[in-house]
C-alpha atoms as a PDB file:
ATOM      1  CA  UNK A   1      79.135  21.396  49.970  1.00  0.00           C
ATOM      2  CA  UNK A   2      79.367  24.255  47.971  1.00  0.00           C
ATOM      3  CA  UNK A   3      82.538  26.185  46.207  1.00  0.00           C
ATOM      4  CA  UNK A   4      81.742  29.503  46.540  1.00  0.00           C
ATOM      5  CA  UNK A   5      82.858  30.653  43.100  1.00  0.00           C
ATOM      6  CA  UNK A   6      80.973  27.802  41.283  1.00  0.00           C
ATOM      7  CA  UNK A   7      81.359  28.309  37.322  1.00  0.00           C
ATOM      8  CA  UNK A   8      82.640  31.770  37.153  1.00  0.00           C
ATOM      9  CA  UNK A   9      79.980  32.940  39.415  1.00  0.00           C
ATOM     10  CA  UNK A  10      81.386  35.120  42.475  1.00  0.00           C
ATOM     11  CA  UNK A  11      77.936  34.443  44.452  1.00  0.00           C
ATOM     12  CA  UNK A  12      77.584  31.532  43.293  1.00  0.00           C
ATOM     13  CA  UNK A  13      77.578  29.870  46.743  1.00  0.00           C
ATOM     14  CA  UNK A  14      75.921  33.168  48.790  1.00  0.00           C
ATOM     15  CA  UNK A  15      72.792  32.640  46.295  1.00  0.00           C
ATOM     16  CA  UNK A  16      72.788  29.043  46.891  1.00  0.00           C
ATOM     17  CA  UNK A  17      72.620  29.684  50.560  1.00  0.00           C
ATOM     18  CA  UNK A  18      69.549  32.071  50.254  1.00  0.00           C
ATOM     19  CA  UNK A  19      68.028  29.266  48.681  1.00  0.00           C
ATOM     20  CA  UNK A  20      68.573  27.017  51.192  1.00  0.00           C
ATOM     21  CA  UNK A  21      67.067  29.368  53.383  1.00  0.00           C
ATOM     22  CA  UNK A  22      64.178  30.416  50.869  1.00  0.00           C
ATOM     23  CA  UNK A  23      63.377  26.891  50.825  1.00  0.00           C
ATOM     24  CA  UNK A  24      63.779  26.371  54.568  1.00  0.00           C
ATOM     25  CA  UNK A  25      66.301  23.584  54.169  1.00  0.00           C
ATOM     26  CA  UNK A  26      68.672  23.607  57.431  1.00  0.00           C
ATOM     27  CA  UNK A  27      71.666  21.723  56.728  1.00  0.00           C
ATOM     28  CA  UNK A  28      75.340  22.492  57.754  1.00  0.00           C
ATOM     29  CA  UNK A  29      77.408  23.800  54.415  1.00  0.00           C
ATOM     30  CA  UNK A  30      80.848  23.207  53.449  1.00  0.00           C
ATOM     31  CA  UNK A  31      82.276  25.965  51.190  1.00  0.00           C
ATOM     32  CA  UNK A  32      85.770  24.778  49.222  1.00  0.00           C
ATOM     33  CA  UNK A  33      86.929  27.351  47.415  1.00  0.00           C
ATOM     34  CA  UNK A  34      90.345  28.488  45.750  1.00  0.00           C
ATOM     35  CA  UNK A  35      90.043  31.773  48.238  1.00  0.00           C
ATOM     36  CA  UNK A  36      87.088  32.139  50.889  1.00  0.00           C
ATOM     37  CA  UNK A  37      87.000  36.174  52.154  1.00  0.00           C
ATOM     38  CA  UNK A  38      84.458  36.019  54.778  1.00  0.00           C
ATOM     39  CA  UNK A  39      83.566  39.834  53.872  1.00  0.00           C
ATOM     40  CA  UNK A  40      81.499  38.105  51.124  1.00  0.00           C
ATOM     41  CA  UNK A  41      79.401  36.612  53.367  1.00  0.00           C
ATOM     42  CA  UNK A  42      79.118  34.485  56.244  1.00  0.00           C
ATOM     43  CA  UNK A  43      76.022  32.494  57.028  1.00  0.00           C
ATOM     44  CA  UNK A  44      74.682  30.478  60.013  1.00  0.00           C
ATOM     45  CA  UNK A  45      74.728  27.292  58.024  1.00  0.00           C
ATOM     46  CA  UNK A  46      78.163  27.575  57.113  1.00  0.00           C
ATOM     47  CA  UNK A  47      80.230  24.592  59.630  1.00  0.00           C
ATOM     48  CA  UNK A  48      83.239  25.936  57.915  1.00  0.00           C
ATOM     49  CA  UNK A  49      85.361  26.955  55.030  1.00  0.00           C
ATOM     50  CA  UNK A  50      88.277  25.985  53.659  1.00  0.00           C
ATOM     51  CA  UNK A  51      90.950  26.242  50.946  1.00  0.00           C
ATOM     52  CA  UNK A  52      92.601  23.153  51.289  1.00  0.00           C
ATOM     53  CA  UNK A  53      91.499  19.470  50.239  1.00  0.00           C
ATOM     54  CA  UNK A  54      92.888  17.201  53.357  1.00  0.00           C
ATOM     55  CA  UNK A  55      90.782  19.878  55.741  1.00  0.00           C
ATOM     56  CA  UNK A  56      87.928  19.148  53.832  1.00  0.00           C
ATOM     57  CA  UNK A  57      87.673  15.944  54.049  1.00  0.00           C
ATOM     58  CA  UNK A  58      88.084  15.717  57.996  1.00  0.00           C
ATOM     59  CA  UNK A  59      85.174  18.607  57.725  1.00  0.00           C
ATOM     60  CA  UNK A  60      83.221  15.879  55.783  1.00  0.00           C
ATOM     61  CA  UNK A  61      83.902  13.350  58.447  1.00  0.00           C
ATOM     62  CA  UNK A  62      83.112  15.799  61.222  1.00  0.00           C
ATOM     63  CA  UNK A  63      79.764  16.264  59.799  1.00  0.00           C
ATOM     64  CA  UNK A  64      79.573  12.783  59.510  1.00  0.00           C
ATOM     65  CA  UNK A  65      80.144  11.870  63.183  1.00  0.00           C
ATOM     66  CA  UNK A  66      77.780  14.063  64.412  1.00  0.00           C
ATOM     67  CA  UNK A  67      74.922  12.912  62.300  1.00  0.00           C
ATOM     68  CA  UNK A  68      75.830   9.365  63.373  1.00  0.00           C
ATOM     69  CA  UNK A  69      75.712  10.487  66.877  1.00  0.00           C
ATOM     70  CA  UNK A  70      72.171  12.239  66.591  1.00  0.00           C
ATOM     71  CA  UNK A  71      70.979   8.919  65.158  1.00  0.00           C
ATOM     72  CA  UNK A  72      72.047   7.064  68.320  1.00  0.00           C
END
């Protein structure tokens, strides 16, 4: 999970996403942020975005119910 304007940093989350990628680490991100403008950047490994706390959390137990169904 990632806010996308982490400590004052307006790419804060895009950077963190090229290092996912530089890294080769494919996992589904989260971005929480006070404002998310998808001219910024979108990204395959982005499951979604949000703005509001109560939408994150059901994103967090989306996530979680599909993991728990791959294990199956």
């Amino acid at each position: 999970m990632s806010d996308i304007d982490w400590d004052g940093d307006r790419q804060a989350g895009i950077k963190m996403l090229r290092l996912l990628e530089q890294y080769k680490i494919d996992v589904p991100v989260l971005i929480y942020t006070g404002r998310f403008d998808p001219e910024r950047g979108i990204d395959r490994r982005i499951f979604a975005a949000t703005t509001a706390p109560v939408e994150l959390v059901h994103y967090v137990i989306d996530l979680m119910r599909r993991a728990r169904l791959r294990s199956l």
